[in-house]
C-alpha atoms as a PDB file:
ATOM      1  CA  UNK A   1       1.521 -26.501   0.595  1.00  0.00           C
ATOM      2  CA  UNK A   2       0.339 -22.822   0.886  1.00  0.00           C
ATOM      3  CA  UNK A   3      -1.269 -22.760  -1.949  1.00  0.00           C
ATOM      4  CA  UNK A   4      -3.484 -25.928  -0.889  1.00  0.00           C
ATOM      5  CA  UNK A   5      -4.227 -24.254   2.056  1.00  0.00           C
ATOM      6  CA  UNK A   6      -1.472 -25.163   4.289  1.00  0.00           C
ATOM      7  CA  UNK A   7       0.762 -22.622   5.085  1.00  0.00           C
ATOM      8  CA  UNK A   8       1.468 -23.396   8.448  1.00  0.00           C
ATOM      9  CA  UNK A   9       3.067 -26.573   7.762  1.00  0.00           C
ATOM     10  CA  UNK A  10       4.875 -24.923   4.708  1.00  0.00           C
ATOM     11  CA  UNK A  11       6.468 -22.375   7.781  1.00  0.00           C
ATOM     12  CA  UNK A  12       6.907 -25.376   9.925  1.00  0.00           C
ATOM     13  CA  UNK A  13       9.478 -26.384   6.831  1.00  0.00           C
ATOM     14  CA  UNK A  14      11.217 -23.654   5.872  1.00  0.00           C
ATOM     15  CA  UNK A  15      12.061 -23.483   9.581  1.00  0.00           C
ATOM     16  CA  UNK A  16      13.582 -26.626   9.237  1.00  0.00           C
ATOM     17  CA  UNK A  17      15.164 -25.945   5.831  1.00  0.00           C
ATOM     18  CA  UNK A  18      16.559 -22.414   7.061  1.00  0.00           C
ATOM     19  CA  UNK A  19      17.805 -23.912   9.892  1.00  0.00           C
ATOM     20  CA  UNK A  20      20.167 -25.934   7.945  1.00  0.00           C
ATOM     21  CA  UNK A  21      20.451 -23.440   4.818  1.00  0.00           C
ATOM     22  CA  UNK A  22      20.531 -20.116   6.472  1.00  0.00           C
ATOM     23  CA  UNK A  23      22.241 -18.552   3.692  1.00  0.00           C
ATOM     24  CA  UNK A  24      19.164 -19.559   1.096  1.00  0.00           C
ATOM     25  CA  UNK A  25      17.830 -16.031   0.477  1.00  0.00           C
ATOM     26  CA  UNK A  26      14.719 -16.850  -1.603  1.00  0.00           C
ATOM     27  CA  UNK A  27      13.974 -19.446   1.429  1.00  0.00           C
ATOM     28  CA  UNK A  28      13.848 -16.385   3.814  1.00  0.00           C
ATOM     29  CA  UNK A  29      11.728 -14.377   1.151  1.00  0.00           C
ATOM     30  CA  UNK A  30       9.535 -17.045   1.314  1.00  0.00           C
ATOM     31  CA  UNK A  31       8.657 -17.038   4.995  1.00  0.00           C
ATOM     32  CA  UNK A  32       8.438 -13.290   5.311  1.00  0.00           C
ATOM     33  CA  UNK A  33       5.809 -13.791   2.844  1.00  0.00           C
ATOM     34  CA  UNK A  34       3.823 -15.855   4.470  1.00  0.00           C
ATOM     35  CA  UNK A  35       3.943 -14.117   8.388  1.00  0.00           C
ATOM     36  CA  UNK A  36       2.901 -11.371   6.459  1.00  0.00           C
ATOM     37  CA  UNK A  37      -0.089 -12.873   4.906  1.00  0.00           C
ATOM     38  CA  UNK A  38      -0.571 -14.214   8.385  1.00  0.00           C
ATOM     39  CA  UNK A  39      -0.910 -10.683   9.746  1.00  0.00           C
ATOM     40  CA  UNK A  40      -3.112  -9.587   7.210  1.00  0.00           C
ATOM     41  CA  UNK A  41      -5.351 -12.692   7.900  1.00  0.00           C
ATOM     42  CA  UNK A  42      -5.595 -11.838  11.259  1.00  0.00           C
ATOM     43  CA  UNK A  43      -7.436  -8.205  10.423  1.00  0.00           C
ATOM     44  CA  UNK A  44      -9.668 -10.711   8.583  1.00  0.00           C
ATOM     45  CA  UNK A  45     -10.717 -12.855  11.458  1.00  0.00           C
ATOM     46  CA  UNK A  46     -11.509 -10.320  13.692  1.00  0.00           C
ATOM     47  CA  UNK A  47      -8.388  -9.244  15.294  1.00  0.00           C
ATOM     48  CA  UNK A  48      -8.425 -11.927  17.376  1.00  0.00           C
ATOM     49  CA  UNK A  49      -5.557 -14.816  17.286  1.00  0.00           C
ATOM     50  CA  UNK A  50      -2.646 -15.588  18.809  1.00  0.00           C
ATOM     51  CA  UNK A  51      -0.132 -14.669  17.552  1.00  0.00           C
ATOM     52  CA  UNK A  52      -1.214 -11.328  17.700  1.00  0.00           C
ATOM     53  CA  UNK A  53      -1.045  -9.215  13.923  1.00  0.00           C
ATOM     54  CA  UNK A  54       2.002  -7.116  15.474  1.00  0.00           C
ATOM     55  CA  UNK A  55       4.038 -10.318  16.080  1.00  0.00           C
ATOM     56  CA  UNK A  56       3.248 -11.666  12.328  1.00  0.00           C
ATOM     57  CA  UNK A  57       5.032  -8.692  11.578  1.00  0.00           C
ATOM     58  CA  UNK A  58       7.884  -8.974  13.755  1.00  0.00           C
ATOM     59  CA  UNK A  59       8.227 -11.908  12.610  1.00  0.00           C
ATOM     60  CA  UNK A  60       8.059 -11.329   9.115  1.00  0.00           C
ATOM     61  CA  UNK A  61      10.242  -8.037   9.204  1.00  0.00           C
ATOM     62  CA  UNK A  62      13.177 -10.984  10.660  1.00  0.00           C
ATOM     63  CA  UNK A  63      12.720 -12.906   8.087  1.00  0.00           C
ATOM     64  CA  UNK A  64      12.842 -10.639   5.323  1.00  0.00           C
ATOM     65  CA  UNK A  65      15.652  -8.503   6.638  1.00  0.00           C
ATOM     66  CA  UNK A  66      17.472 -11.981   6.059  1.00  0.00           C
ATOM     67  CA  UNK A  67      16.359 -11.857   2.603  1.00  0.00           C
ATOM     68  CA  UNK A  68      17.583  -8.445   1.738  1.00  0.00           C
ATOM     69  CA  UNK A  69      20.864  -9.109   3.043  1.00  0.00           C
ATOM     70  CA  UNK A  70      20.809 -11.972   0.664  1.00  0.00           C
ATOM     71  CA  UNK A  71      20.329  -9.763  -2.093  1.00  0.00           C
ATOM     72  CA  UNK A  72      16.640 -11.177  -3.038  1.00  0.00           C
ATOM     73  CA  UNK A  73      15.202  -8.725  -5.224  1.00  0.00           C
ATOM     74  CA  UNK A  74      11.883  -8.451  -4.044  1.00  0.00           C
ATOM     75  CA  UNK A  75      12.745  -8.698  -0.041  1.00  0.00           C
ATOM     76  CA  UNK A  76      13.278  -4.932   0.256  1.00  0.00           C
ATOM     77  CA  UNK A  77       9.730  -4.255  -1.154  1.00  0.00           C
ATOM     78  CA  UNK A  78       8.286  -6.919   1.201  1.00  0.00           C
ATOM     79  CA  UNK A  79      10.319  -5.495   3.636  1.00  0.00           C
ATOM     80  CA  UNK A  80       8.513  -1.976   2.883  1.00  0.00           C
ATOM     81  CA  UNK A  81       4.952  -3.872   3.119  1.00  0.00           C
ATOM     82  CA  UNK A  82       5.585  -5.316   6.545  1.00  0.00           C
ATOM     83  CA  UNK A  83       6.301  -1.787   7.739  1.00  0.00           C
ATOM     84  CA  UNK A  84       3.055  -0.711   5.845  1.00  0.00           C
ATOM     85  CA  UNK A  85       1.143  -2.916   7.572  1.00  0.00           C
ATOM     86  CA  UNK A  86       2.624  -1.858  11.073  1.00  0.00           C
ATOM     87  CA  UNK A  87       1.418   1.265  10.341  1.00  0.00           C
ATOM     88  CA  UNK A  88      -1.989   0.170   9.547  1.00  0.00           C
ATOM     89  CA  UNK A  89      -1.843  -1.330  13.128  1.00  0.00           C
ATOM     90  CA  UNK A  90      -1.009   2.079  14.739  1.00  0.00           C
ATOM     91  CA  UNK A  91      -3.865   3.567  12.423  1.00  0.00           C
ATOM     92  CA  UNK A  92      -6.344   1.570  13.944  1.00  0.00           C
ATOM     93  CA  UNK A  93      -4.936   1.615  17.152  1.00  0.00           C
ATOM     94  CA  UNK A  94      -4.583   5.487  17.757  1.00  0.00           C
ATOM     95  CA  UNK A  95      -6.458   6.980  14.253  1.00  0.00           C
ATOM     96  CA  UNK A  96      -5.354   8.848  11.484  1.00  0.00           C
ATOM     97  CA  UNK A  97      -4.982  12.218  13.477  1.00  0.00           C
ATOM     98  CA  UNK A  98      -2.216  10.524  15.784  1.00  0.00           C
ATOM     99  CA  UNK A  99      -0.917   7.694  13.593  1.00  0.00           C
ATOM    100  CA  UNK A 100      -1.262   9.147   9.829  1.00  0.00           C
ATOM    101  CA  UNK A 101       2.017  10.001   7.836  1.00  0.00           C
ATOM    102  CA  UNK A 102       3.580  11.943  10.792  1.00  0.00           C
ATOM    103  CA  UNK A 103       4.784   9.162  12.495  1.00  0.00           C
ATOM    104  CA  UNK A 104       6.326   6.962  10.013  1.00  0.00           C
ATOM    105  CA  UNK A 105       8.829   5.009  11.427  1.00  0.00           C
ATOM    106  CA  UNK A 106      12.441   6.278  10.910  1.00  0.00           C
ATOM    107  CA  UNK A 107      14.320   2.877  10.454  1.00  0.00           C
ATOM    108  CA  UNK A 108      12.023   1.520   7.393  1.00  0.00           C
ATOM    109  CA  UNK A 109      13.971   0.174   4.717  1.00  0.00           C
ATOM    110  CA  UNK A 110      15.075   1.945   1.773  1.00  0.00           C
ATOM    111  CA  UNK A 111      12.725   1.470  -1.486  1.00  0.00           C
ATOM    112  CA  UNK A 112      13.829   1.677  -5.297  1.00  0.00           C
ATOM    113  CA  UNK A 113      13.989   5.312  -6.362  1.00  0.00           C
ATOM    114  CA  UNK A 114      11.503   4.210  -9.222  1.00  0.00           C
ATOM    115  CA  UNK A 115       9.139   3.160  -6.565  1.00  0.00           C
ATOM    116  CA  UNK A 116       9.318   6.098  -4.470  1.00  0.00           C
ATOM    117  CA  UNK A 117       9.091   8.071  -7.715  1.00  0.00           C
ATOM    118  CA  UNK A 118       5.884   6.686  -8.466  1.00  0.00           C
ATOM    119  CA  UNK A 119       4.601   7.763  -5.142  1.00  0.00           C
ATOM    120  CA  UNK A 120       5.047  11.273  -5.553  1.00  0.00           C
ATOM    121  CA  UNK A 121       3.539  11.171  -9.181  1.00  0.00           C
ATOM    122  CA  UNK A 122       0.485   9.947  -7.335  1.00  0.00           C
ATOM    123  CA  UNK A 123      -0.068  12.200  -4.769  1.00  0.00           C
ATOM    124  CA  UNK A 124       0.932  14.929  -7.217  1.00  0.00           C
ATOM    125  CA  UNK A 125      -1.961  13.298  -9.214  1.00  0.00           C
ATOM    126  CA  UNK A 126      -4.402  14.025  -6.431  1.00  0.00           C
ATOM    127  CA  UNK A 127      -5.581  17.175  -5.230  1.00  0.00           C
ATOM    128  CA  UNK A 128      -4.789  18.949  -2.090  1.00  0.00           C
ATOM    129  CA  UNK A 129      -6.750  17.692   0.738  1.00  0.00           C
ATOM    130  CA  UNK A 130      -8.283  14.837  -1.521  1.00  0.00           C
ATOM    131  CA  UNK A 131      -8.716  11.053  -0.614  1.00  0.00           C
ATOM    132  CA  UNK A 132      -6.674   9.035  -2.251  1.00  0.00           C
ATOM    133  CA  UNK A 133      -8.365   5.339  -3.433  1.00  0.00           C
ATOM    134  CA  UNK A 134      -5.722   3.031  -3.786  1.00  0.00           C
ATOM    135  CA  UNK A 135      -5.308  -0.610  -5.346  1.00  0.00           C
ATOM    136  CA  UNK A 136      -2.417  -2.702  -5.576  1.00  0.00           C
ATOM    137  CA  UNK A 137       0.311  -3.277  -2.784  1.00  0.00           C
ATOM    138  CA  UNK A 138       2.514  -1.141  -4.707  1.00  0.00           C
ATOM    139  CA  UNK A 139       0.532   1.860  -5.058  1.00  0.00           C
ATOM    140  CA  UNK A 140      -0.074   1.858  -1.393  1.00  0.00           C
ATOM    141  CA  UNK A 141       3.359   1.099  -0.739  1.00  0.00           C
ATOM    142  CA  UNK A 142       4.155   3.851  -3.016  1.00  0.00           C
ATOM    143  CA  UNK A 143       2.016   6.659  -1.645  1.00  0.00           C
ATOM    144  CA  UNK A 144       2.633   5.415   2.319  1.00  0.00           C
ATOM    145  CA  UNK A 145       6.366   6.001   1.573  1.00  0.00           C
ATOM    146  CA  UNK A 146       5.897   9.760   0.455  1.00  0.00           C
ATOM    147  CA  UNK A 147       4.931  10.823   3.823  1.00  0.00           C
ATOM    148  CA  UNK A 148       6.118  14.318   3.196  1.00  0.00           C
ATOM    149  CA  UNK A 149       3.472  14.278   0.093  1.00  0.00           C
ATOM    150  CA  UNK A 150       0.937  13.071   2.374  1.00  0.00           C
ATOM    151  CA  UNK A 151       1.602  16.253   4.884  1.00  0.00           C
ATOM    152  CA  UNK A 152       1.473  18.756   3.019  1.00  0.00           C
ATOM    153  CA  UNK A 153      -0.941  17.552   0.341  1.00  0.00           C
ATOM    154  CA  UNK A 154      -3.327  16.692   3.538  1.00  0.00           C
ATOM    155  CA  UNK A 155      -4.398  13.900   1.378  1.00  0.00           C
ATOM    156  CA  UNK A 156      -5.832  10.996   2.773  1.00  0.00           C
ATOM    157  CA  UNK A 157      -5.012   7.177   0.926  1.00  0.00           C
ATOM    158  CA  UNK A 158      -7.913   4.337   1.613  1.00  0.00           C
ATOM    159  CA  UNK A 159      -7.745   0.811   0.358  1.00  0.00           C
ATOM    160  CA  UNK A 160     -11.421   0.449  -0.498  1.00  0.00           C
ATOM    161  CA  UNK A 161     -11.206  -3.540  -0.054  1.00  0.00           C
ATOM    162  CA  UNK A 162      -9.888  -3.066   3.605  1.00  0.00           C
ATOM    163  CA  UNK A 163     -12.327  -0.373   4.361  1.00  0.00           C
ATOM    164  CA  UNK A 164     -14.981  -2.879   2.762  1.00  0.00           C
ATOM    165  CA  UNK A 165     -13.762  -6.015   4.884  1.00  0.00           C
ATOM    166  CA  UNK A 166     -12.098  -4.680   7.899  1.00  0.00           C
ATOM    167  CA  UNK A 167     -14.510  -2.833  10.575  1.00  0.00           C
ATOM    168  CA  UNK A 168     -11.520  -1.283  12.889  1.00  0.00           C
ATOM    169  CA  UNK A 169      -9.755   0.063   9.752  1.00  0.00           C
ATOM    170  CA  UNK A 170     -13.134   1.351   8.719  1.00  0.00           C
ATOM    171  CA  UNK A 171     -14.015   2.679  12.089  1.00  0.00           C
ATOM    172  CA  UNK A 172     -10.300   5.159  11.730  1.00  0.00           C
ATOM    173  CA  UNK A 173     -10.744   5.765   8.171  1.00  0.00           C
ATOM    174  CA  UNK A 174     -14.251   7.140   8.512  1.00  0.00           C
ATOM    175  CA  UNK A 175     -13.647   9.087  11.334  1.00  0.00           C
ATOM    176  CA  UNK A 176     -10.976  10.843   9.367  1.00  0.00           C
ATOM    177  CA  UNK A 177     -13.382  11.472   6.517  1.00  0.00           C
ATOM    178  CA  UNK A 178     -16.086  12.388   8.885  1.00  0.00           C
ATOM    179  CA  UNK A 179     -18.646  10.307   7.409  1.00  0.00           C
ATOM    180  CA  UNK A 180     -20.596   7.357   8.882  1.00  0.00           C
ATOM    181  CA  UNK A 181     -18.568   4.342   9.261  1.00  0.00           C
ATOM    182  CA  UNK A 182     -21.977   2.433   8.744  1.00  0.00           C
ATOM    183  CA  UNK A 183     -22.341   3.650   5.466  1.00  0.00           C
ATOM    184  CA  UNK A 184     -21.560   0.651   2.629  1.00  0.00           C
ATOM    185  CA  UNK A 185     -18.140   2.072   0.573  1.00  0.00           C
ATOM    186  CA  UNK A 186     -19.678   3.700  -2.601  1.00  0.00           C
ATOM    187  CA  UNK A 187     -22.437   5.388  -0.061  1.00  0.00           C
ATOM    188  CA  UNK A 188     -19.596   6.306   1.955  1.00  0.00           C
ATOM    189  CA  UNK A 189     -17.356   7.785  -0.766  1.00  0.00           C
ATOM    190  CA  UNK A 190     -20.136   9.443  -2.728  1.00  0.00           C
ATOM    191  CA  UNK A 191     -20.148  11.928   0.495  1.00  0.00           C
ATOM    192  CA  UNK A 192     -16.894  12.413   0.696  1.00  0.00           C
ATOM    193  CA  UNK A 193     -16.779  13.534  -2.894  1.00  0.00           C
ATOM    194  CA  UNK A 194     -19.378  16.304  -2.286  1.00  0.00           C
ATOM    195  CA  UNK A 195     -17.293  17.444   0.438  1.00  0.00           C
ATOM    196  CA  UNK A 196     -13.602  17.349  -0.873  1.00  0.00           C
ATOM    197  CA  UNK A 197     -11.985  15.630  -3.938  1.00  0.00           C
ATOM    198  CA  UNK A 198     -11.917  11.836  -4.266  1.00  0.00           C
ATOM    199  CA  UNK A 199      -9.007  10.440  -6.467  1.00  0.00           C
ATOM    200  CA  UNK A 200      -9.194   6.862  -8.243  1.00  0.00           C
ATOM    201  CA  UNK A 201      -5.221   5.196  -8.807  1.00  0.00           C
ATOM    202  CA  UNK A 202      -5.183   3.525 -11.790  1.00  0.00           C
ATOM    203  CA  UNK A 203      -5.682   0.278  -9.908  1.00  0.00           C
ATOM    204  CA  UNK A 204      -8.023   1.334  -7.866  1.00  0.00           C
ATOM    205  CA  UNK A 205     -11.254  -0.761  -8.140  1.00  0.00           C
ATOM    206  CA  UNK A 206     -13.922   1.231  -9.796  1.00  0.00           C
ATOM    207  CA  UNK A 207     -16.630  -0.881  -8.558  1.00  0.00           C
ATOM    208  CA  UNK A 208     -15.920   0.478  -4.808  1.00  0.00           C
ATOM    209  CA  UNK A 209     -16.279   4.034  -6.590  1.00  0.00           C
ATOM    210  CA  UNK A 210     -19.760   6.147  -6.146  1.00  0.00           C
ATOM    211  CA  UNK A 211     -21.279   6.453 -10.020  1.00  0.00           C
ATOM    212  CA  UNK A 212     -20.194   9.889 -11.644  1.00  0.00           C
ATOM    213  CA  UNK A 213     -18.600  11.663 -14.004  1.00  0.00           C
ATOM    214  CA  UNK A 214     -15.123  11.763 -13.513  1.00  0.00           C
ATOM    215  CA  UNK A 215     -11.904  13.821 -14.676  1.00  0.00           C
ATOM    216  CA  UNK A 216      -8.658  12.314 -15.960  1.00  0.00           C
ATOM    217  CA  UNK A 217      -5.912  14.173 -14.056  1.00  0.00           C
ATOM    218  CA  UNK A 218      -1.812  12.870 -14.379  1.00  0.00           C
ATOM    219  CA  UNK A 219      -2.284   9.316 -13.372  1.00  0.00           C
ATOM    220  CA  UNK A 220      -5.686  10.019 -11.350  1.00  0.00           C
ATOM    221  CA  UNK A 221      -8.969  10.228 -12.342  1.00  0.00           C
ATOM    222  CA  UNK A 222     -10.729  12.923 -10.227  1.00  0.00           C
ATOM    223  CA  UNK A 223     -14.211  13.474  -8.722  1.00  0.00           C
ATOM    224  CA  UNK A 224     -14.210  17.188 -10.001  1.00  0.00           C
ATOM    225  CA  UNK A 225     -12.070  19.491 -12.152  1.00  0.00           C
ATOM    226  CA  UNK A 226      -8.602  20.305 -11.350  1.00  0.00           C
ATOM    227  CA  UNK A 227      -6.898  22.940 -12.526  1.00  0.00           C
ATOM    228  CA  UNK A 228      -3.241  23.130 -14.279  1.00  0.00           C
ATOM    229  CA  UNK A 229      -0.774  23.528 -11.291  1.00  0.00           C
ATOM    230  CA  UNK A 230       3.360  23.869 -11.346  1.00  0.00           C
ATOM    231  CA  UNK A 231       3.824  20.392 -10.884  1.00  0.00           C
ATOM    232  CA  UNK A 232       5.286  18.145 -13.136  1.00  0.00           C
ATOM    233  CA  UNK A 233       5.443  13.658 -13.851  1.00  0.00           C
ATOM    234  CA  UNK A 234       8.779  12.671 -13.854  1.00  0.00           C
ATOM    235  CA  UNK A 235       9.697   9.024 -15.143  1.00  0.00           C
ATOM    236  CA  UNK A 236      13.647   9.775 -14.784  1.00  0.00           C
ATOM    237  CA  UNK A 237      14.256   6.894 -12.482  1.00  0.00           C
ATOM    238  CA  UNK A 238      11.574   4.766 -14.069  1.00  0.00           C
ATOM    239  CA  UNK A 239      13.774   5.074 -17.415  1.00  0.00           C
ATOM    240  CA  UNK A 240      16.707   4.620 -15.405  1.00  0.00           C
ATOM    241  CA  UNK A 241      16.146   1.757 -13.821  1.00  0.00           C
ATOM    242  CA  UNK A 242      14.718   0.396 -17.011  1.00  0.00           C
ATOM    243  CA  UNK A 243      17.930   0.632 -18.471  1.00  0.00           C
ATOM    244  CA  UNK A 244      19.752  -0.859 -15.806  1.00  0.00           C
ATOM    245  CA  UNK A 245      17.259  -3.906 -15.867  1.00  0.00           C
ATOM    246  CA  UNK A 246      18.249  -5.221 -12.892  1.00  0.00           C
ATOM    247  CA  UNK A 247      14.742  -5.485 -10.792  1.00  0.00           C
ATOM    248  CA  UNK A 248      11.656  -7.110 -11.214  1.00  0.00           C
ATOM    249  CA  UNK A 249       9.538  -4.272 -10.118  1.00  0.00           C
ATOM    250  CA  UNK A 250      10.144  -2.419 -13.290  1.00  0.00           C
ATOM    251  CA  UNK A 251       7.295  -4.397 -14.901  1.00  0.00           C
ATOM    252  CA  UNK A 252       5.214  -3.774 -11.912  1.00  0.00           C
ATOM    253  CA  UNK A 253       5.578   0.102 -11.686  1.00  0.00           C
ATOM    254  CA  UNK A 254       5.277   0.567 -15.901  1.00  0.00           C
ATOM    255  CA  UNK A 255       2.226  -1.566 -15.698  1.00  0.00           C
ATOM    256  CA  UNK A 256       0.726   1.572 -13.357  1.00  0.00           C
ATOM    257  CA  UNK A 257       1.957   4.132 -15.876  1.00  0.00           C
ATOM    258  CA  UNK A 258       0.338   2.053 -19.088  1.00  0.00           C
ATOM    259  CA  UNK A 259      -3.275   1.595 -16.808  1.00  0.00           C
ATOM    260  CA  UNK A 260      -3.308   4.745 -16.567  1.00  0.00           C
ATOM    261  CA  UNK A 261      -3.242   5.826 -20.105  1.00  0.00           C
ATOM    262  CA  UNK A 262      -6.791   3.915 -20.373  1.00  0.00           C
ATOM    263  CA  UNK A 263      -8.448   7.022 -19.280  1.00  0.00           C
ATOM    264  CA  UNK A 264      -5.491   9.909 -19.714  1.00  0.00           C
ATOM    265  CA  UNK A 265      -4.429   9.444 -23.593  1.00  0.00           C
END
């Protein structure tokens, strides 16, 4: 049903099911997926809905605490997302000054040590006082997470397909970069980078990225040269957890390790 378009109806009956089957953890999973694609939807369409984004998420955040207690593997991750996106609501609401990684809330759930691992390899990967260009859920998930690394880096993450799509994230996020929020993305960006250093992820979309020559750095390619610091990768609880093989997300973190050996041999 969701994937023909009808998602409401598929909520409508996993209510039902859950209802009957509260103990069905993939169930739960299932709907926390889908409030949260509701939420994000709702940027999309203006802001404007009701529900409201902020009670998607509530919702969502119910459902997929029921799904961690059930032990479903990917309902902690999820979990993490939904409080992403909360964020991303205070962002817009208040701006980066007010909203950015100092005010991460205290009772977000507790990510895979390989996860938050690869968080601080990418903000390592960046440098200080850079913007960050993110792509996948997990990389921003990732990065979000390190909000320590975010401080005291002073590094700033975009989503260059949010910027591109959502005007009130785009409104924040430019007025952090103090650049025109009327400027299309790769007009935008190419001003940041003569300004301060702009960082590609290695799923970052390069086709949001301004044309130029650009420096493989760790997992990052940079806008200009960086030199050696003190700072080192580590891939301890990657390997660890690797071993253990007992999550999903393995494959999912490695895969942002191997991309980024297409440009850093």
């Amino acid at each position: 049903l969701e994937r023909s378009g009808e998602r409401q109806m598929a909520i409508d009956l996993l209510g039902r099911y859950l209802a009957t089957a509260p103990d069905d953890g993939r169930a739960w999973f299932q709907l926390g997926r889908f409030y949260l694609l509701d939420a994000r939807e709702w940027h999309l369409q203006g802001h404007s809905g009701d529900p409201d984004g902020l009670l998607y998420l509530d919702f969502a955040a119910t459902a997929l605490d029921q799904s961690v207690r059930l032990s479903v593997d990917s309902g902690v991750v999820f979990r993490g997302l939904a409080e992403l996106e909360r964020s991303i609501l205070f962002l817009e609401d208040s701006g980066w000054s007010v909203a950015g990684p100092t005010r991460v809330r205290t009772e977000r759930p507790e990510l895979p040590p390989f996860i938050l691992e690869l968080g601080a390899n990418l903000l390592s990967s960046c440098p200080a006082g850079g913007v960050l260009l993110l792509g996948n859920d997990l990389e921003a998930l990732s990065v979000w997470y390190d909000s320590s690394g975010l401080r005291s880096r002073e590094i700033v993450p975009i989503s260059p397909d949010r910027y591109a799509t959502d005007s009130v994230y785009r409104g924040r996020m430019a007025e952090a970069m103090d650049i025109d929020p009327r400027l299309p993305v790769r007009t935008a960006l190419a001003e940041v980078a003569s300004r301060r250093p702009l960082c590609l992820t290695p799923g970052a979309d390069s086709a949001a990225a301004p044309a130029m020559a650009w420096t493989p750095f760790r997992l990052s390619r940079v806008s200009r040269a960086v030199p050696p610091g003190s700072e080192a990768l580590s891939v301890t609880e990657l390997l660890e957890a690797t071993r253990q093989g007992t999550s999903v997300w393995v494959r999912d973190v490695r895969k942002v390790y191997d991309d980024a050996t297409r440009f850093n041999t």
